[in-house]
N, C-alpha and C. Protein backbone atom coordinates (compact mmCIF):
# COMPACT_ATOMS: atom_id res chain seq x y z
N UNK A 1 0.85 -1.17 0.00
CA UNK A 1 0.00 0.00 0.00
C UNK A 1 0.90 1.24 0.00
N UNK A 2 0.77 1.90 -0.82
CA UNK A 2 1.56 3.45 -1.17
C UNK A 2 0.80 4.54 -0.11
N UNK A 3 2.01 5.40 0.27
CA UNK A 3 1.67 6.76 1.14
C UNK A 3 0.57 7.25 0.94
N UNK A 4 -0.44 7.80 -0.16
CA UNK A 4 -1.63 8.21 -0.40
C UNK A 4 -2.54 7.62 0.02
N UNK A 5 -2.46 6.30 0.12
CA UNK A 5 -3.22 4.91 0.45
C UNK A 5 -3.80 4.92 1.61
N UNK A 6 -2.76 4.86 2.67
CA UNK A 6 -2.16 5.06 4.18
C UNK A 6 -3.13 5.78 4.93
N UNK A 7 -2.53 7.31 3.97
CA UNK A 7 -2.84 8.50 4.95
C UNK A 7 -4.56 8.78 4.17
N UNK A 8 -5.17 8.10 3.05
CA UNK A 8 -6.54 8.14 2.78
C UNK A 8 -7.48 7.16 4.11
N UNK A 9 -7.06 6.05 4.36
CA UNK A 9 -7.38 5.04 4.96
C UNK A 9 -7.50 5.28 6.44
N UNK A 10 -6.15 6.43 6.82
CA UNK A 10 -5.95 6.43 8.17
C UNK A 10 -7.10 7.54 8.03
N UNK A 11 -7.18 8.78 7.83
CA UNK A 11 -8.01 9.32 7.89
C UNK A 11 -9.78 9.04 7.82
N UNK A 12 -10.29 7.96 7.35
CA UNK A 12 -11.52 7.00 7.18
C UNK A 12 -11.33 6.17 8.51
N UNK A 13 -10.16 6.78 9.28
CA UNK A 13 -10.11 5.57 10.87
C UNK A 13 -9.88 3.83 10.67
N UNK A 14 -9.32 3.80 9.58
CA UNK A 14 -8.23 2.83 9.33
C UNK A 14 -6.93 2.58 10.30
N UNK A 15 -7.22 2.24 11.62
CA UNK A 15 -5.74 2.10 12.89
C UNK A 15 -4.84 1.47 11.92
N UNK A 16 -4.75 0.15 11.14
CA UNK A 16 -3.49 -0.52 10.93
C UNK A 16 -3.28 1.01 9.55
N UNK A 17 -3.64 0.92 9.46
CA UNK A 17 -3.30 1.97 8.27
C UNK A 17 -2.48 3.27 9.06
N UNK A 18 -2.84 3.81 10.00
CA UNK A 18 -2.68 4.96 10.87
C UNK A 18 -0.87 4.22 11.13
N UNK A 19 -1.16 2.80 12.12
CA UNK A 19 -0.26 2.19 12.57
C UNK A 19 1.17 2.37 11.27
N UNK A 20 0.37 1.94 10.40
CA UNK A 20 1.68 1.85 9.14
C UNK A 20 2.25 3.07 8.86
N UNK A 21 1.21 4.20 9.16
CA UNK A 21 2.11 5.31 8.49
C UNK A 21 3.39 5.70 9.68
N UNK A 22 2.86 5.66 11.16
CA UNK A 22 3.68 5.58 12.57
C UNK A 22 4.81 4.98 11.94
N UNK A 23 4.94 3.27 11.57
CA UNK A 23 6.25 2.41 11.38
C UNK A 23 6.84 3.15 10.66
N UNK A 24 6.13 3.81 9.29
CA UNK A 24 7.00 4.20 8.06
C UNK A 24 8.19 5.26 8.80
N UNK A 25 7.29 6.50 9.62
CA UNK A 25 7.60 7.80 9.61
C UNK A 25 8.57 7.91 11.28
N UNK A 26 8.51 6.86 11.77
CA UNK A 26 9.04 6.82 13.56
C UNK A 26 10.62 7.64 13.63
N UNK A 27 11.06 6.13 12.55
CA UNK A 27 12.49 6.82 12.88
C UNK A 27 13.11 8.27 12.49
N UNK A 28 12.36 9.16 11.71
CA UNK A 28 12.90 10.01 10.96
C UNK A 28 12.22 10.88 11.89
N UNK A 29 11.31 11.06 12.29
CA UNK A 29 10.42 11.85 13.70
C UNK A 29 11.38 11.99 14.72
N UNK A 30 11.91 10.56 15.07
CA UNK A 30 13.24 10.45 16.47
C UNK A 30 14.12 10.83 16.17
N UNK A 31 14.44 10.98 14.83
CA UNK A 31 16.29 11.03 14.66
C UNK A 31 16.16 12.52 14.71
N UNK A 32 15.23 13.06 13.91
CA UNK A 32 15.08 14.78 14.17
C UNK A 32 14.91 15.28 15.32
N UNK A 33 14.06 14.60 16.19
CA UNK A 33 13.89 15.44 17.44
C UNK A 33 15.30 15.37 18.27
N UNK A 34 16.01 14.31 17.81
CA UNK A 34 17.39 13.97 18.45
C UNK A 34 18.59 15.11 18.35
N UNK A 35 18.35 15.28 16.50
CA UNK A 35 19.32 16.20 15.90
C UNK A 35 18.51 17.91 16.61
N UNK A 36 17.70 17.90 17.04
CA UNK A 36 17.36 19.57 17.96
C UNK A 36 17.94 19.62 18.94
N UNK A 37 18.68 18.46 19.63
CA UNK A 37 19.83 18.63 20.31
C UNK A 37 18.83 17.99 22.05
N UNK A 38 17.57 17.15 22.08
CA UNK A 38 17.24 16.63 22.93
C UNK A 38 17.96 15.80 23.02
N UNK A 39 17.44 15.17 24.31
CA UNK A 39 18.07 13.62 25.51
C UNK A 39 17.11 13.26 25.13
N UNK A 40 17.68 11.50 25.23
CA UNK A 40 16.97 10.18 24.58
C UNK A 40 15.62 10.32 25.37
N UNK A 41 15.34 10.58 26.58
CA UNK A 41 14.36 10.52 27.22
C UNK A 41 12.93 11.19 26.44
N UNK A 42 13.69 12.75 26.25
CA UNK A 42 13.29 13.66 25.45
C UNK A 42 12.18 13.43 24.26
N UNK A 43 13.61 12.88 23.76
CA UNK A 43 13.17 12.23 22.19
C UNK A 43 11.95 11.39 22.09
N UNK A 44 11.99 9.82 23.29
CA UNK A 44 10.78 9.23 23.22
C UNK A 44 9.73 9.96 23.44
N UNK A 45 9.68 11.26 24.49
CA UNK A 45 8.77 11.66 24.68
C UNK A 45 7.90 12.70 23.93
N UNK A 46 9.10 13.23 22.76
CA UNK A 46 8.47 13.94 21.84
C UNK A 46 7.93 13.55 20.63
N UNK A 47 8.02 12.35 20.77
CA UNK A 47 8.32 11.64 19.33
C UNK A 47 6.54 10.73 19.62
N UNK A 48 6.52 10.73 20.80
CA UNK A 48 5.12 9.82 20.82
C UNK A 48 3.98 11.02 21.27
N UNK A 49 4.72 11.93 21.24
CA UNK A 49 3.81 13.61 21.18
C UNK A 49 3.22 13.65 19.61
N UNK A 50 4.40 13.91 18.87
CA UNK A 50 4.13 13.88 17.68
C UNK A 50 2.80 12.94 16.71
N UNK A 51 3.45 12.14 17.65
CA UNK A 51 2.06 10.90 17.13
C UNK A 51 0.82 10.61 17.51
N UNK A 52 0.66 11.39 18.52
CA UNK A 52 -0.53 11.94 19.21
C UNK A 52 -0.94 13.04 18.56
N UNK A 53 -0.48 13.89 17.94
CA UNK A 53 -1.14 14.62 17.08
C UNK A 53 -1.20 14.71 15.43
N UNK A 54 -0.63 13.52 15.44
CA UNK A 54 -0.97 13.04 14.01
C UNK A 54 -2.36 12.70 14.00
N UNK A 55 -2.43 11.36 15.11
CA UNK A 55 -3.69 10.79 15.31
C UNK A 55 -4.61 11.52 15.74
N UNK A 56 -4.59 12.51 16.29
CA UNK A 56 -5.72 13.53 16.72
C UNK A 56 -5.79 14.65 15.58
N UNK A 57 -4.97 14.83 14.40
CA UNK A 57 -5.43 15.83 13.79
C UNK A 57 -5.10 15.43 12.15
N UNK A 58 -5.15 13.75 11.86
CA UNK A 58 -4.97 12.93 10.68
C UNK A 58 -6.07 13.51 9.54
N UNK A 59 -7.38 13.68 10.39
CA UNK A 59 -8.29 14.16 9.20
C UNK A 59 -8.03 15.84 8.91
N UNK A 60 -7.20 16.00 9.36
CA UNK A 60 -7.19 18.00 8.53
C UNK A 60 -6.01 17.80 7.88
N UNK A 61 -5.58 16.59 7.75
CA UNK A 61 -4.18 17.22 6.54
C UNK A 61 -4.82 17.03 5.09
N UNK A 62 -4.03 18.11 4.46
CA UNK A 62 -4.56 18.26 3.27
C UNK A 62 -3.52 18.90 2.51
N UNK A 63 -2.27 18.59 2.99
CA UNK A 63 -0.97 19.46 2.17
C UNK A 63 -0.73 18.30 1.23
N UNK A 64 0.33 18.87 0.46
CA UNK A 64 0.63 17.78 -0.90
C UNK A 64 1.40 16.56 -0.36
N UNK A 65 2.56 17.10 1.10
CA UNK A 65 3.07 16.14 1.06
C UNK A 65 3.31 15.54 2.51
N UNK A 66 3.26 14.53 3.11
CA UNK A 66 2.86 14.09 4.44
C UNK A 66 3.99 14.34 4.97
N UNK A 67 5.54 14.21 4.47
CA UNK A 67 6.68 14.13 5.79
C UNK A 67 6.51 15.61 6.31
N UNK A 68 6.58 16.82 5.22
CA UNK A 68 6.55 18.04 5.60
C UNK A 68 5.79 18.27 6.52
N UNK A 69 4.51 18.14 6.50
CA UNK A 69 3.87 18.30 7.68
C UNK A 69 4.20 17.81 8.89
N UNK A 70 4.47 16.21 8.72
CA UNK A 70 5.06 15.65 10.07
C UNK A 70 6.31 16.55 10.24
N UNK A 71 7.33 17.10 9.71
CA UNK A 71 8.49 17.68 10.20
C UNK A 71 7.78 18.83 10.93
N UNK A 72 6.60 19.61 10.31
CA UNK A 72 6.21 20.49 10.73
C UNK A 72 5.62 20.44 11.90
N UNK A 73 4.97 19.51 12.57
CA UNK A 73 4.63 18.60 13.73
C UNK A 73 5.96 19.18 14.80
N UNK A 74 6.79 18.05 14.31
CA UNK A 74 8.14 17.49 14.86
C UNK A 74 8.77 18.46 15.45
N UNK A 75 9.19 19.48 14.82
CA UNK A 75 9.80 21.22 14.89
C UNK A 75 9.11 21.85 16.01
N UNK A 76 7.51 21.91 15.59
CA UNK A 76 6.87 22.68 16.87
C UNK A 76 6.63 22.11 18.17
N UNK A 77 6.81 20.70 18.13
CA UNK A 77 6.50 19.61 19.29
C UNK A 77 7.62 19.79 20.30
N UNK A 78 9.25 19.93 19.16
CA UNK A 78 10.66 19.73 19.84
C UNK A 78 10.78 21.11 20.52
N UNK A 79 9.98 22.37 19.82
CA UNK A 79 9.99 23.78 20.27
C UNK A 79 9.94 23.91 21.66
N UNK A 80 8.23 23.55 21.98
CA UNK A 80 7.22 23.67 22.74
C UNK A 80 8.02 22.71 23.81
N UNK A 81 8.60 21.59 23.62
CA UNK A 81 9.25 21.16 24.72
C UNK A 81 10.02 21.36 24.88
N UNK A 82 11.27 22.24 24.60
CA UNK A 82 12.33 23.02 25.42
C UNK A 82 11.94 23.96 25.81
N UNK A 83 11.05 24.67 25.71
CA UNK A 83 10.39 25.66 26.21
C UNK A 83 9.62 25.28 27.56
N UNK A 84 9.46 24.14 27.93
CA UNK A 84 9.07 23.67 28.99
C UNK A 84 9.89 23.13 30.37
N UNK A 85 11.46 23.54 29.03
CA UNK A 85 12.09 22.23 29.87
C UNK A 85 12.95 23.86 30.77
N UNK A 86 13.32 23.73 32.21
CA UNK A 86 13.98 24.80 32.75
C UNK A 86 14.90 23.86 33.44
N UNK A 87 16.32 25.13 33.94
CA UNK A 87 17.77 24.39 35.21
C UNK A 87 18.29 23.68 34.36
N UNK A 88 18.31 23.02 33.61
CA UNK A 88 19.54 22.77 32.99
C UNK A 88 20.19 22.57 31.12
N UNK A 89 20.58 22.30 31.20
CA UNK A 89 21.50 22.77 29.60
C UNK A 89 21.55 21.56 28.80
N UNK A 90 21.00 21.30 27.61
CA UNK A 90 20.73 20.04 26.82
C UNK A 90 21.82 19.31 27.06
N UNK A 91 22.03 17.61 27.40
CA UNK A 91 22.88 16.87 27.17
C UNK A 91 23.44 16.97 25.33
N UNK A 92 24.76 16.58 25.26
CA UNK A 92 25.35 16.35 23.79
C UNK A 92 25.42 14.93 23.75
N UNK A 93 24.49 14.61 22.53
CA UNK A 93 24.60 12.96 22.24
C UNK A 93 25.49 12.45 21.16
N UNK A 94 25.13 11.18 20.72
CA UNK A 94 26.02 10.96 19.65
C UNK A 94 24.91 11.15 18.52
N UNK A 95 25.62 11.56 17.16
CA UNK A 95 24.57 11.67 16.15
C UNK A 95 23.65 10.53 15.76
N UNK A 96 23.96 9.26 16.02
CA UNK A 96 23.31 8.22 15.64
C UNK A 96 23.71 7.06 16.45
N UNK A 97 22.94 6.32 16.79
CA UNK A 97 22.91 5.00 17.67
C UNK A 97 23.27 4.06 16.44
N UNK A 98 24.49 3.53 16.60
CA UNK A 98 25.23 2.37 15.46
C UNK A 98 25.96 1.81 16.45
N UNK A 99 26.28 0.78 16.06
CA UNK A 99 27.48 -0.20 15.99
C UNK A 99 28.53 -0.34 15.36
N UNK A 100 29.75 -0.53 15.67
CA UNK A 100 30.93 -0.38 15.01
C UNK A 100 30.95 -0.91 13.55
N UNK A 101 30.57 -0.70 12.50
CA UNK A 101 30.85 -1.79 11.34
C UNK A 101 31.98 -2.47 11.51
N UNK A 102 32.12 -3.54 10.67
CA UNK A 102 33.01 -4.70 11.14
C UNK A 102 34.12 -4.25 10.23
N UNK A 103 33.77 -3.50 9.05
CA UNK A 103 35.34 -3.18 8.03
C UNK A 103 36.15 -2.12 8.92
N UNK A 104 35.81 -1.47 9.57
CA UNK A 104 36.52 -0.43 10.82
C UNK A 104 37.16 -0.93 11.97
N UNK A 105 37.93 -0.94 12.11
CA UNK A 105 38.49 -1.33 13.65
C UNK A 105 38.58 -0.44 14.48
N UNK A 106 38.83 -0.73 15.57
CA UNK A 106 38.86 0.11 16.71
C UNK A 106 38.87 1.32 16.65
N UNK A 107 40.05 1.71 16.60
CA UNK A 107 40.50 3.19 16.34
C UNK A 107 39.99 3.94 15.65
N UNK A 108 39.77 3.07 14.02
CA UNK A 108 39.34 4.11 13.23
C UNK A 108 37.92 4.16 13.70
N UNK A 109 37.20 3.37 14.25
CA UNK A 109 35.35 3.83 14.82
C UNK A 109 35.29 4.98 15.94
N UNK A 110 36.46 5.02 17.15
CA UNK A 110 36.84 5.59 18.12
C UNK A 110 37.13 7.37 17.46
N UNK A 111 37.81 7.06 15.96
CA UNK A 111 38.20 8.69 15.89
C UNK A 111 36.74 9.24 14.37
N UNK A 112 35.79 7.65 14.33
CA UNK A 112 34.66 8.33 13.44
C UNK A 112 33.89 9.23 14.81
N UNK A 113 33.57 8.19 15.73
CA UNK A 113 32.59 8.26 16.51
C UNK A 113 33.07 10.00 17.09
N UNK A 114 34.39 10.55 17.64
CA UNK A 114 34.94 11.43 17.89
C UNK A 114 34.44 12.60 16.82
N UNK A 115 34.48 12.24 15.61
CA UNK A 115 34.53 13.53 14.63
C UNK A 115 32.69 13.67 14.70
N UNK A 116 32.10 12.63 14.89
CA UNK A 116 30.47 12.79 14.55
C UNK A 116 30.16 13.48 15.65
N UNK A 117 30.63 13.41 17.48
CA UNK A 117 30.02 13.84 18.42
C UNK A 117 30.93 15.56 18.12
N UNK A 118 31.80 15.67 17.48
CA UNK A 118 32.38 17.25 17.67
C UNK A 118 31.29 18.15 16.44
N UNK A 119 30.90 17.32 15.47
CA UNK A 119 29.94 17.95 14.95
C UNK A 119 28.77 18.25 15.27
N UNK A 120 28.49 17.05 16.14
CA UNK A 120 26.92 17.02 17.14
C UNK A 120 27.04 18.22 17.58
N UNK A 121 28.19 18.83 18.53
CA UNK A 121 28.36 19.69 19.10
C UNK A 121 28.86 21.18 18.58
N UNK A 122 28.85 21.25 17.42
CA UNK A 122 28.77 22.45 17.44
C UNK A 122 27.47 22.58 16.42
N UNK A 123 27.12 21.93 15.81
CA UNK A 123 25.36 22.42 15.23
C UNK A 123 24.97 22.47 16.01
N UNK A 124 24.60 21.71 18.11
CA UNK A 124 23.98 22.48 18.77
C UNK A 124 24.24 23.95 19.05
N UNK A 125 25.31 24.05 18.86
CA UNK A 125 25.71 25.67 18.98
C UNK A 125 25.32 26.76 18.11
N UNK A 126 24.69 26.63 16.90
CA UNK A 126 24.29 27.02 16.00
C UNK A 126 22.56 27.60 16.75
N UNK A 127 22.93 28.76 15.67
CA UNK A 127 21.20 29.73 16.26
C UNK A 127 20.23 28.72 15.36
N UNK A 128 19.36 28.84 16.07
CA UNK A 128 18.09 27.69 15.57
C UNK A 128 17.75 27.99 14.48
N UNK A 129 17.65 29.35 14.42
CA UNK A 129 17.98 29.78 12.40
C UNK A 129 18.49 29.14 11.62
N UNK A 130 19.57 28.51 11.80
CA UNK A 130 20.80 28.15 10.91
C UNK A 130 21.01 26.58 10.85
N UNK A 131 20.31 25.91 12.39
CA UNK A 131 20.35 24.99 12.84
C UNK A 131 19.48 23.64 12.71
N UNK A 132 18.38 24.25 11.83
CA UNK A 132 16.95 23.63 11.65
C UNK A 132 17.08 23.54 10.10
N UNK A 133 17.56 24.33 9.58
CA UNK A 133 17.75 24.32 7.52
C UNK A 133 18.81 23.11 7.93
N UNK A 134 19.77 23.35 8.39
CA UNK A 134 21.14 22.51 8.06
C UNK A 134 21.01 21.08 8.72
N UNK A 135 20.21 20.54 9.47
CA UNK A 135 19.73 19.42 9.79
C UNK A 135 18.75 18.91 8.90
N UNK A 136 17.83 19.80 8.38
CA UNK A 136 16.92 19.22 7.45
C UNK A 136 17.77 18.79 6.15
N UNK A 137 18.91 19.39 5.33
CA UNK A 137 18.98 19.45 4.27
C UNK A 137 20.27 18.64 4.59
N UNK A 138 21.55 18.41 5.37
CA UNK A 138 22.07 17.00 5.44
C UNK A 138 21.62 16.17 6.17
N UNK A 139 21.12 15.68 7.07
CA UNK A 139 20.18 14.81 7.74
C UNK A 139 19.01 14.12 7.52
N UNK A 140 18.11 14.39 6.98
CA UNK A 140 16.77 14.45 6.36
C UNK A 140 16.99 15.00 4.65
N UNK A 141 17.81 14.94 4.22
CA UNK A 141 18.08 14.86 2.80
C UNK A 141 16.20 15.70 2.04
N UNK A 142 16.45 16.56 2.55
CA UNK A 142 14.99 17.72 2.54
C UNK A 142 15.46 18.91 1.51
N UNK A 143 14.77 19.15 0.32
CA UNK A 143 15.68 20.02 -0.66
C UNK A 143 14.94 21.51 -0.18
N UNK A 144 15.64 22.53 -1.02
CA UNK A 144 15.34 23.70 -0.40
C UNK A 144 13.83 23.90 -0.44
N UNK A 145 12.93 23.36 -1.44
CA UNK A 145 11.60 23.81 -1.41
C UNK A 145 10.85 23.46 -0.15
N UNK A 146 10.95 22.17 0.36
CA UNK A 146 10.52 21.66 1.41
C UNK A 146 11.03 22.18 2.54
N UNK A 147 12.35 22.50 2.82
CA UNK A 147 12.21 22.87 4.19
C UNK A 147 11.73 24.19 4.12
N UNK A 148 11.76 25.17 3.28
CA UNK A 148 10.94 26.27 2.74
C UNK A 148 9.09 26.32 3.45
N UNK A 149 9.13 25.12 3.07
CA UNK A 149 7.70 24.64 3.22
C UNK A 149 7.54 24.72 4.42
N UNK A 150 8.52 23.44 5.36
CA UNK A 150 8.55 23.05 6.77
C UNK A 150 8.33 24.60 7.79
N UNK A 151 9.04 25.53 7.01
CA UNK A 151 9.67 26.45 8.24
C UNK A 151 8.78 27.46 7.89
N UNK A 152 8.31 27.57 6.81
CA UNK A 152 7.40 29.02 6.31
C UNK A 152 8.29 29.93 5.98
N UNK A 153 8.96 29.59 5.31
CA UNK A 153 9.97 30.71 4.69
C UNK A 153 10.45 30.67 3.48
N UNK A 154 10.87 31.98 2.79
CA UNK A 154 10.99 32.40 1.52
C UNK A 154 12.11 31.10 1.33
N UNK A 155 12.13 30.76 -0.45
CA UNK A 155 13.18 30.16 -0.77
C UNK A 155 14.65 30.43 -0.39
N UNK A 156 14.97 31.57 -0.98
CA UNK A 156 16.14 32.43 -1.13
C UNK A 156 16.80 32.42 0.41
N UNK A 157 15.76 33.12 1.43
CA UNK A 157 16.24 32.67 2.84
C UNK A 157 16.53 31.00 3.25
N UNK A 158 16.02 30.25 3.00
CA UNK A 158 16.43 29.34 3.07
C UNK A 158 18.36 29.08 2.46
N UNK A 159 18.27 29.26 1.37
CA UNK A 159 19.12 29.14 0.52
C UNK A 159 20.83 30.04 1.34
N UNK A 160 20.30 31.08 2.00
CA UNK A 160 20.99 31.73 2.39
C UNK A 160 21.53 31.35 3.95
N UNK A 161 20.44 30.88 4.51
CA UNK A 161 20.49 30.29 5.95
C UNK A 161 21.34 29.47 6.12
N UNK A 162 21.38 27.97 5.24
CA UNK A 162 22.15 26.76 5.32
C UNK A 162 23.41 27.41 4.24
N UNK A 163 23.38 28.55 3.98
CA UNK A 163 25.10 28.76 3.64
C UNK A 163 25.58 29.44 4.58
N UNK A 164 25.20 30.44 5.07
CA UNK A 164 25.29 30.61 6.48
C UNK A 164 25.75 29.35 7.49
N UNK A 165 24.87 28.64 7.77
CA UNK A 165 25.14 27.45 8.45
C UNK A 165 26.28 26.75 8.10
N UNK A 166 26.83 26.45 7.34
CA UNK A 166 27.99 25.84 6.48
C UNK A 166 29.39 26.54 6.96
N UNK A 167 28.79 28.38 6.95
CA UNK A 167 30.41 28.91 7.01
C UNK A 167 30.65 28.79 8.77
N UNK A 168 29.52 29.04 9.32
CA UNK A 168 29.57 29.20 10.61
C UNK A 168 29.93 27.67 11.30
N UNK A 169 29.08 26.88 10.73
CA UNK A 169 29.82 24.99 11.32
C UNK A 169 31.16 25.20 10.70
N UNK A 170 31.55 25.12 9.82
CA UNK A 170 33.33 25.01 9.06
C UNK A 170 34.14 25.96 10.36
N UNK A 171 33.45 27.39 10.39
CA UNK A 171 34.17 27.50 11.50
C UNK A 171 34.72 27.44 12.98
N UNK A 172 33.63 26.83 13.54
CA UNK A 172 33.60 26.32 14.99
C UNK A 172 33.81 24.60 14.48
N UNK A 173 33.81 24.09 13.40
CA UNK A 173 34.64 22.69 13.55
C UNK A 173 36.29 22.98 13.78
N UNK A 174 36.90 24.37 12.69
CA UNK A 174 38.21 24.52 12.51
C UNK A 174 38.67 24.75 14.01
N UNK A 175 37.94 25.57 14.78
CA UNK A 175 38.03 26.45 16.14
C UNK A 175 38.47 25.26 16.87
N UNK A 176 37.49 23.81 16.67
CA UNK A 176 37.58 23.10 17.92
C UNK A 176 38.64 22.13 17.67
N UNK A 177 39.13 21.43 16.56
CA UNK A 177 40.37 21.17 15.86
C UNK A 177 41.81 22.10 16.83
N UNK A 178 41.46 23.15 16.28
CA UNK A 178 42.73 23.94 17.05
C UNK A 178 42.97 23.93 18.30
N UNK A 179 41.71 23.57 19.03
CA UNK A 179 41.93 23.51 20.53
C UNK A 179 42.28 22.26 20.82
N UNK A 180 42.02 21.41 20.15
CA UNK A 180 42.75 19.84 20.01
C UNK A 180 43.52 19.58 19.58
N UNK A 181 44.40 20.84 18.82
CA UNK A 181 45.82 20.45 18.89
C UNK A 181 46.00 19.45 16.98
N UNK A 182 44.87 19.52 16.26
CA UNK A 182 44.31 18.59 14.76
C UNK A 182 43.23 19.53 14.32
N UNK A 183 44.10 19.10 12.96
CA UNK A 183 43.03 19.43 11.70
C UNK A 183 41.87 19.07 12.13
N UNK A 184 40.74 20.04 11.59
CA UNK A 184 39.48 19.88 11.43
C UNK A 184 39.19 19.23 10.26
N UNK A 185 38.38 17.97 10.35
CA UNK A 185 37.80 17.19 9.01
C UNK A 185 37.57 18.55 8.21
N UNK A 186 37.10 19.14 7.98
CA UNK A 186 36.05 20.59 7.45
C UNK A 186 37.14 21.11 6.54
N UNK A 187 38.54 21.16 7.04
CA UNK A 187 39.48 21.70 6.50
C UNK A 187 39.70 20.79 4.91
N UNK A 188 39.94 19.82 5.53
CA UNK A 188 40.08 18.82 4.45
C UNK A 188 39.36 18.66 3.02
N UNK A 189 38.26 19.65 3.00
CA UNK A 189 37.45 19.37 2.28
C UNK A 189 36.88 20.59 1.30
């Protein structure tokens, strides 16, 4: 059954249908609320927010395309709960829950895993401006029209935001490199 299918069916109060679109859309709901720079706790808890208002507001969608909206969900859900959250300062996670692949050995997983959490950490550092385009568009592989869409904003700003975002990550990767004494991946490239 194709996405149109799904979200026709779920809306007619079709649960396994509702259910399927949940399986399809879970992980990309979690991994985003993750990349806004929440704790795992966080995450489950925003992430089954999200899906609570899918299911409570399945019959008013009517946009062309379902993830956008769910991002659009996702964004205001992850908002609304740091805005709730007071006393203390987001944990820094790792970008993704993996396992070592087996062609990597030690070291080299030890200095991937190293370069992914120094990037974790400085896109949290990034103004939410800059921080929300540039997660959508390497992370969520989201082209400029859509996150355009997601965020309510002109193309061109978009366009301008995540280059923005680019010079400003290149430079707090180079920054944190130097304080470690090593090239910044960023340089390299």
């Amino acid at each position: 059954m194709n996405e149109e299918e799904l979200i026709r069916k779920a809306q007619a109060g079709d649960k396994q249908a509702l259910s399927d679109l949940i399986g399809l859309y879970y992980p990309a709901v979690e991994r985003f609320a993750y990349q806004m720079g929440n704790t795992a706790d966080e995450v489950e808890d925003i992430t089954q927010e999200v899906f609570i208002k899918v299911f409570r507001f399945i019959h008013q969608f009517s946009h062309a395309k379902f993830s956008t909206w769910l991002y659009k969900i996702t964004l205001n859900t992850s908002k609304d709960y740091s805005r709730k959250k007071t006393g203390y300062f987001k944990k820094l996670l790792r970008l993704q829950k993996e396992r070592p692949p087996e062609t990597l050995d030690s070291e080299q997983y030890a200095l991937k895993g190293e370069e992914e959490k120094r990037l974790h950490e400085c896109i949290q550092h990034l103004d939410e401006k800059y921080k929300v385009p540039i997660i959508l568009f390497y992370f969520h592989d989201k082209k400029y029209e859509e996150i355009a869409d997601i965020l309510g904003l002109n193309l061109s700003t978009v366009k301008v935001r995540i280059m923005r975002a680019k010079e400003a990550l290149k430079k707090r990767l180079q920054q944190a490199g130097e304080k470690e004494g090593e090239q910044s991946w960023m340089t390299k490239y």
